[in-house]
Protein backbone atom coordinates (compact mmCIF):
# COMPACT_ATOMS: atom_id res chain seq x y z
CA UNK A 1 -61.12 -12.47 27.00
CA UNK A 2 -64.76 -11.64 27.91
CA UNK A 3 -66.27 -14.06 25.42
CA UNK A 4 -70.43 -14.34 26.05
CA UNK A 5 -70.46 -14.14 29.67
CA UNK A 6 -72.25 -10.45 29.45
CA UNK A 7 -74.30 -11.35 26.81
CA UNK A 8 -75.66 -14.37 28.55
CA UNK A 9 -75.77 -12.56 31.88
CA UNK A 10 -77.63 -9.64 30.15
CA UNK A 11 -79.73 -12.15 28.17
CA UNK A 12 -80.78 -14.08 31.70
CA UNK A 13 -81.64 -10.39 33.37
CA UNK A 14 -83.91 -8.89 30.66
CA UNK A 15 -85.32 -12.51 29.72
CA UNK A 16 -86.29 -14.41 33.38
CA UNK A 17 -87.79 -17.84 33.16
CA UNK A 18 -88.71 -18.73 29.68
CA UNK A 19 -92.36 -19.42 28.96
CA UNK A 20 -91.78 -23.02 28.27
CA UNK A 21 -89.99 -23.62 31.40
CA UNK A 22 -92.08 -26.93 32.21
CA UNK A 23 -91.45 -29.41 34.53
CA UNK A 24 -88.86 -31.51 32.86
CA UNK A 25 -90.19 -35.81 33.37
CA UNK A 26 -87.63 -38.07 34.88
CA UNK A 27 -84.26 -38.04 32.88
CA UNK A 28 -83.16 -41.38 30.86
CA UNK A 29 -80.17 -43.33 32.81
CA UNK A 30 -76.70 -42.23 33.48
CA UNK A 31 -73.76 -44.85 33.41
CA UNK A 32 -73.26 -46.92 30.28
CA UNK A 33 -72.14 -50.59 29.32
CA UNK A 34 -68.96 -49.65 27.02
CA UNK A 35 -66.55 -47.09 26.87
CA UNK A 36 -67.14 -43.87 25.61
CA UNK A 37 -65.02 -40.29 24.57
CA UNK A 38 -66.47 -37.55 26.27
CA UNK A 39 -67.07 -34.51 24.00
CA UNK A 40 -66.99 -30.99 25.73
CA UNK A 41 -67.58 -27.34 24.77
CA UNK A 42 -68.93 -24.32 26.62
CA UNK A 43 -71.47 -23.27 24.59
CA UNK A 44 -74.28 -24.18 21.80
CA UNK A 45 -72.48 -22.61 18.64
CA UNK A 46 -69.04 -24.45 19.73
CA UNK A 47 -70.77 -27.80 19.79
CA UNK A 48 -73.69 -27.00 17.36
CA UNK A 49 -71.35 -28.81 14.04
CA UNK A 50 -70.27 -32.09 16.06
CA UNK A 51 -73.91 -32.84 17.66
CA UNK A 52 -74.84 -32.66 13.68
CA UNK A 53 -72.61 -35.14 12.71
CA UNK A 54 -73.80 -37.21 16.20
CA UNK A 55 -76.39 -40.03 16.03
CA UNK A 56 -78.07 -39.13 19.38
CA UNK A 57 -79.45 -41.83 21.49
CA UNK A 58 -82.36 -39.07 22.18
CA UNK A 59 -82.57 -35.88 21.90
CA UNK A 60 -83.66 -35.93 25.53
CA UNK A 61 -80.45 -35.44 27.88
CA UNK A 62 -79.24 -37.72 30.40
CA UNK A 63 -78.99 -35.19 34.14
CA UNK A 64 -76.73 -35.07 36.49
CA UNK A 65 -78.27 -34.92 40.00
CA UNK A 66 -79.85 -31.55 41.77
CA UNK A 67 -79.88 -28.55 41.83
CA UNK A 68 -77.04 -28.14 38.39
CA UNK A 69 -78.68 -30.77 36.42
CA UNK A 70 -75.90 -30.56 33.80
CA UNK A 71 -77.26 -31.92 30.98
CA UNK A 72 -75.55 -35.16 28.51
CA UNK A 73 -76.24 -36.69 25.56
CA UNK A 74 -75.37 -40.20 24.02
CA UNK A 75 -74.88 -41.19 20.54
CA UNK A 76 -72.48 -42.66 18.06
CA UNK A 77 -70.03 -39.99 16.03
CA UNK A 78 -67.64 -41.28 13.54
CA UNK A 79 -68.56 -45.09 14.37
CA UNK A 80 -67.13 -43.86 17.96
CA UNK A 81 -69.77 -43.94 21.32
CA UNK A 82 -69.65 -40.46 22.19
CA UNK A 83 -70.93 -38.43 25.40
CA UNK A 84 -71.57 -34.93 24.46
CA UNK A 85 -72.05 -32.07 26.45
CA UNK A 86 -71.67 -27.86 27.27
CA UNK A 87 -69.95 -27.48 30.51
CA UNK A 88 -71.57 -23.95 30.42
CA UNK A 89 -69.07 -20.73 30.08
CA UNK A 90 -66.39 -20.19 32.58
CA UNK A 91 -64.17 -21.93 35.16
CA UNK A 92 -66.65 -22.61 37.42
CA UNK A 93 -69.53 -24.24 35.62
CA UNK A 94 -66.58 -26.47 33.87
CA UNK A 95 -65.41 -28.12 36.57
CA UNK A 96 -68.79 -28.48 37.85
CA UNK A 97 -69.80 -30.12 34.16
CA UNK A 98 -66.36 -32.53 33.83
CA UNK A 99 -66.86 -33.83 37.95
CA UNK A 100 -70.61 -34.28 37.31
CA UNK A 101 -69.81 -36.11 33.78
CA UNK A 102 -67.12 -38.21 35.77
CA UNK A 103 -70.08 -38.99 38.35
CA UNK A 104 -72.86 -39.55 35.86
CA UNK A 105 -70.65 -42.16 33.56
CA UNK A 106 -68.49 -44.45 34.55
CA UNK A 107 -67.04 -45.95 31.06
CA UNK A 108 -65.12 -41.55 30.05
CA UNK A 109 -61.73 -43.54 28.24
CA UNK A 110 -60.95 -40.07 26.97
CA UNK A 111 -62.44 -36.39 26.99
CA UNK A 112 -62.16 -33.84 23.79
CA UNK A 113 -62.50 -29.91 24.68
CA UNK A 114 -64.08 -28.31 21.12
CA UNK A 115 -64.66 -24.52 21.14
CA UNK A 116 -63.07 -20.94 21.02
CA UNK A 117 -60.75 -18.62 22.52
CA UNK A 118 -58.44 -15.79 21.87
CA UNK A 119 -55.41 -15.33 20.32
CA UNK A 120 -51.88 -15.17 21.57
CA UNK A 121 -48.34 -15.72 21.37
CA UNK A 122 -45.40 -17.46 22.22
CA UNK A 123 -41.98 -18.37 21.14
CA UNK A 124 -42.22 -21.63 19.12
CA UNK A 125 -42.27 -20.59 16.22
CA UNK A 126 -39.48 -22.49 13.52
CA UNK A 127 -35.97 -22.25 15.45
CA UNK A 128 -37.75 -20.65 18.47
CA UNK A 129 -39.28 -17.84 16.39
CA UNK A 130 -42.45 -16.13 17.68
CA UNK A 131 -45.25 -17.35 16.55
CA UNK A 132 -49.30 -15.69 16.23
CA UNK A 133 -52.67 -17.42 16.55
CA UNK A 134 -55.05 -15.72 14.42
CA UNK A 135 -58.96 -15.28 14.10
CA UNK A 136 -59.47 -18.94 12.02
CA UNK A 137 -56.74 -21.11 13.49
CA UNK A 138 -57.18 -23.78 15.85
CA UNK A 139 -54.62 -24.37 18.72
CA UNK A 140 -53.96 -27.32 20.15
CA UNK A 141 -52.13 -26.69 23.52
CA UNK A 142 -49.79 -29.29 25.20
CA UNK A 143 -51.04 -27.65 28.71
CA UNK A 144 -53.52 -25.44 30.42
CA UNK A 145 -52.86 -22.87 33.57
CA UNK A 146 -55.85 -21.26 35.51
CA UNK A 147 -53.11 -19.29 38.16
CA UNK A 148 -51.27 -17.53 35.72
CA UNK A 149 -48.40 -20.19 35.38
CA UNK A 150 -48.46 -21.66 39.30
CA UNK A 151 -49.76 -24.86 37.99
CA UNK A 152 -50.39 -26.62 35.09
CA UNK A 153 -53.10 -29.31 33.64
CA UNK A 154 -51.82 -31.29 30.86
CA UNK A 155 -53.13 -32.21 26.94
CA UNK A 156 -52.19 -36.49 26.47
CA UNK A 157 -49.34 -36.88 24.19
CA UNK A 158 -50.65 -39.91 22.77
CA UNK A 159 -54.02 -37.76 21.86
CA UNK A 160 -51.70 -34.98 20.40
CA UNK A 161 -49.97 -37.38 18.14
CA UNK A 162 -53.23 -38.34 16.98
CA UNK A 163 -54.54 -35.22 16.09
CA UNK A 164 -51.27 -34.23 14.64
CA UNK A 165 -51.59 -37.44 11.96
CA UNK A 166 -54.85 -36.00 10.73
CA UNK A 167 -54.42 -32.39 10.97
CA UNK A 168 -52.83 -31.83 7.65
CA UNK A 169 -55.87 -33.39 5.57
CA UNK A 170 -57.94 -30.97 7.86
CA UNK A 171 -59.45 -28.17 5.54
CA UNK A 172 -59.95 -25.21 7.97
CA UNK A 173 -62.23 -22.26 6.17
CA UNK A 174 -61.52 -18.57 5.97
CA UNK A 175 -64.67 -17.29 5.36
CA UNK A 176 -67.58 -16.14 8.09
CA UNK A 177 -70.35 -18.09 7.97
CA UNK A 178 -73.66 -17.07 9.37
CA UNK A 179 -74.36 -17.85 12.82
CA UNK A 180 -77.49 -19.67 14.02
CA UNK A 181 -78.59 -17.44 16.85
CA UNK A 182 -82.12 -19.17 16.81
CA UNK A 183 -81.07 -22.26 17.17
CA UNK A 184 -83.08 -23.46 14.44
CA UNK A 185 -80.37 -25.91 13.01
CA UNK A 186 -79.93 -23.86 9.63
CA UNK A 187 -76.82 -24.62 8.03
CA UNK A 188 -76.14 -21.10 7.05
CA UNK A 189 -72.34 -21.70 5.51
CA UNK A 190 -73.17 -21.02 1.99
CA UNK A 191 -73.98 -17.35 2.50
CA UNK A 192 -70.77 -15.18 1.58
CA UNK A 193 -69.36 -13.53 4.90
CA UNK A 194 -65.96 -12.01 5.53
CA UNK A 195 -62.89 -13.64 3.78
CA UNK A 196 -59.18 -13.47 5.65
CA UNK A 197 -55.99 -13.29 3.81
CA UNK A 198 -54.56 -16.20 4.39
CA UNK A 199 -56.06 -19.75 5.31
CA UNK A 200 -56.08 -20.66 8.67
CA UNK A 201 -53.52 -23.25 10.44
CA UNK A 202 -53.45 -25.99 13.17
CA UNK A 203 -50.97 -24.58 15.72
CA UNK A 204 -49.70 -27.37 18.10
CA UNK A 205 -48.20 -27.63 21.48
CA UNK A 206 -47.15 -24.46 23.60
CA UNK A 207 -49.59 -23.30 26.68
CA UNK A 208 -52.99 -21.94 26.61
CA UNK A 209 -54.52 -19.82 29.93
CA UNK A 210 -57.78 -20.02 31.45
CA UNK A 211 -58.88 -17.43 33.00
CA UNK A 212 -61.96 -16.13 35.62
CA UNK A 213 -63.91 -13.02 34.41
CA UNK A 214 -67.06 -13.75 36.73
CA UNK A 215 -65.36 -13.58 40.16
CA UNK A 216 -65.52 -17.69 41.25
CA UNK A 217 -69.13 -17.48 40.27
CA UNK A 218 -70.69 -19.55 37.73
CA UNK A 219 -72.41 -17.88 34.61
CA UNK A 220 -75.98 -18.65 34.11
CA UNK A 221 -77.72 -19.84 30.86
CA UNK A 222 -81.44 -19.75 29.09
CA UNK A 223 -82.61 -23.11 28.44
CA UNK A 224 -83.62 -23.15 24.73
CA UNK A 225 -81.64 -19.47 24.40
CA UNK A 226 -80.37 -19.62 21.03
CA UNK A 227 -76.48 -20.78 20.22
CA UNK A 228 -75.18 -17.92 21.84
CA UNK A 229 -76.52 -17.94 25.99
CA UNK A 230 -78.14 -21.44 25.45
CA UNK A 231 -77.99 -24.15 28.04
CA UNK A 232 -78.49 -26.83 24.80
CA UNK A 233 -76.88 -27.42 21.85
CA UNK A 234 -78.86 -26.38 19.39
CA UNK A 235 -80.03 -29.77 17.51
CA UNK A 236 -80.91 -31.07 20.54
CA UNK A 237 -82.65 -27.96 21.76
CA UNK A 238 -85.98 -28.46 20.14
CA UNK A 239 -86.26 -31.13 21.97
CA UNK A 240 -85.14 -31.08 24.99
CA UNK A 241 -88.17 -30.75 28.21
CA UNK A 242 -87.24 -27.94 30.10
CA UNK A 243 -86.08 -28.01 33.56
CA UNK A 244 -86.64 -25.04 36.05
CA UNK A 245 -84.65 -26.03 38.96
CA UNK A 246 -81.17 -25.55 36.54
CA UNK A 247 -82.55 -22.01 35.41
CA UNK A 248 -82.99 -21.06 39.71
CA UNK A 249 -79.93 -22.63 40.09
CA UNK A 250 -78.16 -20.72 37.19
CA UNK A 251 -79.67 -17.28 38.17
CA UNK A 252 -77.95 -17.04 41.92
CA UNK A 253 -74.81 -16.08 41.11
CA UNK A 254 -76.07 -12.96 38.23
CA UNK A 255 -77.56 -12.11 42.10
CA UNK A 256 -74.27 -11.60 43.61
CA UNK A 257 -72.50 -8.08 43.17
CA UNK A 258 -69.16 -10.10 42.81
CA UNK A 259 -70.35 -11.81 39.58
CA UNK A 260 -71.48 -8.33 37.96
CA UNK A 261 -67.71 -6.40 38.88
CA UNK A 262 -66.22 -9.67 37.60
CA UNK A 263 -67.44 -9.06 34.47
CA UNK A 264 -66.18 -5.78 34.02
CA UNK A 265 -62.72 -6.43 35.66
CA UNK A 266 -59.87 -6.06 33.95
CA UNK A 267 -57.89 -9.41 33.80
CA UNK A 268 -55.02 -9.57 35.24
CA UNK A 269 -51.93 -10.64 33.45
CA UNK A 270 -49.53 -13.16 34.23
CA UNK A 271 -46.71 -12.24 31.70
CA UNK A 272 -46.54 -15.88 30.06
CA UNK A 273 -46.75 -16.53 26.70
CA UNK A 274 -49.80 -17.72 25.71
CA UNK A 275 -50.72 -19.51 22.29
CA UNK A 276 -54.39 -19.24 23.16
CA UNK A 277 -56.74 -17.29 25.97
CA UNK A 278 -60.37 -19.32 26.92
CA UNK A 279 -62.63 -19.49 30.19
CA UNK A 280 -62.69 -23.47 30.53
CA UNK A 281 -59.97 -25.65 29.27
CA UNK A 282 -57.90 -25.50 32.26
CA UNK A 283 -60.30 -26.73 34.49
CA UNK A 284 -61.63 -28.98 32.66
CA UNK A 285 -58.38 -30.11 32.20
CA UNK A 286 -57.56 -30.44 35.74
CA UNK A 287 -60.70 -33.11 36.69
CA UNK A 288 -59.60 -35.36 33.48
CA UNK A 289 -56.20 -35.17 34.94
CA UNK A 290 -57.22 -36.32 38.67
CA UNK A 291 -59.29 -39.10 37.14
CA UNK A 292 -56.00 -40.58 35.21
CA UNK A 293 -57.82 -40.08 31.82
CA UNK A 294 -56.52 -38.52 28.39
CA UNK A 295 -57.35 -35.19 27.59
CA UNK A 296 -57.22 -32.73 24.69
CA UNK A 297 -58.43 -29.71 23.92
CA UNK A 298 -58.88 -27.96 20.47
CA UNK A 299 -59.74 -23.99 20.34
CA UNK A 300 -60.24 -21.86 17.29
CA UNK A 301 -59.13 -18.21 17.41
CA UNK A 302 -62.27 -15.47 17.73
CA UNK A 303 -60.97 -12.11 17.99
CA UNK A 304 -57.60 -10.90 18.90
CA UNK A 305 -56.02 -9.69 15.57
CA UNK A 306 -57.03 -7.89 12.50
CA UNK A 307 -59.65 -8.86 10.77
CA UNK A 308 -61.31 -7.70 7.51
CA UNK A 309 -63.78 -5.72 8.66
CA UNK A 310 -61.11 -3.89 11.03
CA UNK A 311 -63.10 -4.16 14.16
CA UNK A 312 -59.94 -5.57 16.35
CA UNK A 313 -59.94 -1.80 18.00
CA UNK A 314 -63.95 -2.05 18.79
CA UNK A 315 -64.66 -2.92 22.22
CA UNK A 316 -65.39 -6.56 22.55
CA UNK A 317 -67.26 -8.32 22.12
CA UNK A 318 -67.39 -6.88 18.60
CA UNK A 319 -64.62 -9.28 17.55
CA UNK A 320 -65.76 -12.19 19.03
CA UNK A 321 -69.47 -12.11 18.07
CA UNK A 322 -68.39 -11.79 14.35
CA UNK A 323 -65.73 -14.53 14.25
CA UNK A 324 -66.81 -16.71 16.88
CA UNK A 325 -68.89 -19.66 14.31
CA UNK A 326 -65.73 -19.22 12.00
CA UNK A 327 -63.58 -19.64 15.10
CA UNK A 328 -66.21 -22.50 16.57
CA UNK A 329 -66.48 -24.36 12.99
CA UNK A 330 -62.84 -24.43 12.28
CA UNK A 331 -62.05 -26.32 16.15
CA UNK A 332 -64.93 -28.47 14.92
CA UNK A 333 -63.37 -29.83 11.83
CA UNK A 334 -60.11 -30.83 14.18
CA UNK A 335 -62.41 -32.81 16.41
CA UNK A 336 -64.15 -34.52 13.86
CA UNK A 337 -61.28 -35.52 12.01
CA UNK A 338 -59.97 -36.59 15.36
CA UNK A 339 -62.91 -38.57 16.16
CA UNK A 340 -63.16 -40.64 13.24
CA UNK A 341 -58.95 -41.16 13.88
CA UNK A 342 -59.83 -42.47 17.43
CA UNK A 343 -59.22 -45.79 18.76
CA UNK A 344 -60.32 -47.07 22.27
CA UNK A 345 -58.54 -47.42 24.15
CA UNK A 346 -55.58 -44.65 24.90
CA UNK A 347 -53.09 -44.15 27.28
CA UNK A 348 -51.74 -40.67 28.92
């Protein structure tokens, strides 16, 4: 799946520095006196509904060090002290995000991956049926491959109990809502959009497979760029200082001819069965695993079946652009309902 690397890539191209690109002041303090679930997702839209529900610390983000200032906020969700961040889309700029999370805080107890993917298939379905993820669900994997089955990262069991107990009392919508693209923090939900069928379903356990599009490069984004190719989540975009060096930073690799073919390569398969298909959970994943900490991941569906519209056979990413807040907002609800579930601490 192809998700918004092009579009941000395209987006950084055509756009350059943005006008506001100030020097950002000195960042508030990393580290922190009690422990505290980390909350992950790739980009603004996937995070945009939890950092609404989050009493930030300040809006201003806590930095990692020079030059990939990843970017962290602090703030109470669900009576819970949260960490909340965008690792940035693709394998790359997630393990990047995770280690430098890791490095910048030394109370993570547990680490959440909210966002999208797309849909797949696999064979546990009741009495070993196959079973479909569709545009709406959410997927909760019980592991994560980024070598197309070689090796494995692993979802805590103890966490996937946990979000099973809530899941049912989880109401998961069916209908589009409107994106925020500006990043103006407009609740646009109430507008009519595109109703499925049939109302969309947690789907646990079974595999889920991260995959590369941008060659081992990591995909840039545009500092206050809208909930699409943003490098903020959008209700902390307004007012977060910019900071040029991460822009640089992000714009080498576009500069690389391998980053550009990678993004028109076809993927190759693997042949596994698949419940889900994303750019980040498996290497996230993999850092929360070497650091001995629980991890799980929850990813609505985008694009990969029909849809009411009938756009499944348009090149993506007509699919994904259309779908992805359903698919974003849906994941949302798990985590939130998992948050306020949460007790510190867990065990793997």
């Amino acid at each position: 799946m192809r998700r918004i690397g092009l579009v941000a890539a395209i987006a950084t191209l055509l756009t350059g520095v943005p006008a506001t690109a100030l020097a950002a002041g000195g960042p508030p303090s990393g580290g922190c006196a009690k422990p505290r679930l980390l909350i992950l997702s790739a980009y603004p839209a996937e995070m945009g509904q939890i950092m609404k529900a989050t009493r930030l610390d300040s809006v201003e983000p806590i930095r990692s060090a020079a030059p990939e200032s990843k970017e962290f906020w602090t703030g109470t969700l669900e009576g819970k002290s949260v960490i909340e961040g965008l690792t940035g889309i693709g394998p790359v700029n997630a393990t990047h995000t995770t280690t430098a999370a890791f490095a910048t805080f030394d109370c993570i107890n547990s680490v959440v991956f909210s966002g999208v993917a797309g849909a797949g298939s696999d064979q546990l379905g009741p009495g070993g049926t196959a079973r479909q993820s569709r545009i709406g669900d959410v997927t909760v994997p019980d592991r994560w491959t980024t070598d197309g089955g070689k090796t494995w990262s692993t979802a805590s069991p103890a966490l996937q109990d946990l979000a099973a107990q809530v899941a049912p009392k989880v109401a998961l919508q069916n209908t589009t809502p409107l994106a925020d693209y500006a990043c103006a923090c407009i609740d646009f939900g109430t507008i009519p959009g595109a109703t499925f069928p049939y109302t969309p379903v947690v789907l646990f356990h079974g595999d889920g497979s991260t995959t590369d599009p941008f060659g081992g490069h990591a995909a840039p984004c545009l500092q206050h760029g809208g909930d699409l190719a943003g490098c903020e989540p959008c209700p902390a975009a307004m007012g977060t200082s910019p900071d040029p060096s991460r822009f640089v930073y992000g714009v080498e690799g576009v500069a690389d001819p391998g980053f550009i073919t990678g993004l028109f390569a076809v993927a190759g398969g693997s042949g596994g069965s698949y419940i889900e298909s994303d750019e980040e959970t498996g290497a996230v994943a993999a850092v929360v695993n070497a650091h001995g900490v629980p991890f799980i991941g929850f990813r609505g569906i985008s694009d990969g079946t029909p849809d009411p519209y009938g756009i499944q056979n348009l090149p993506f990413p007509s699919q994904f652009l259309v779908y992805q807040q359903l698919a974003a907002d849906n994941a949302a609800r798990m985590t939130l309902a998992f948050v306020d579930a949460y007790k510190v601490p867990h065990h793997i």
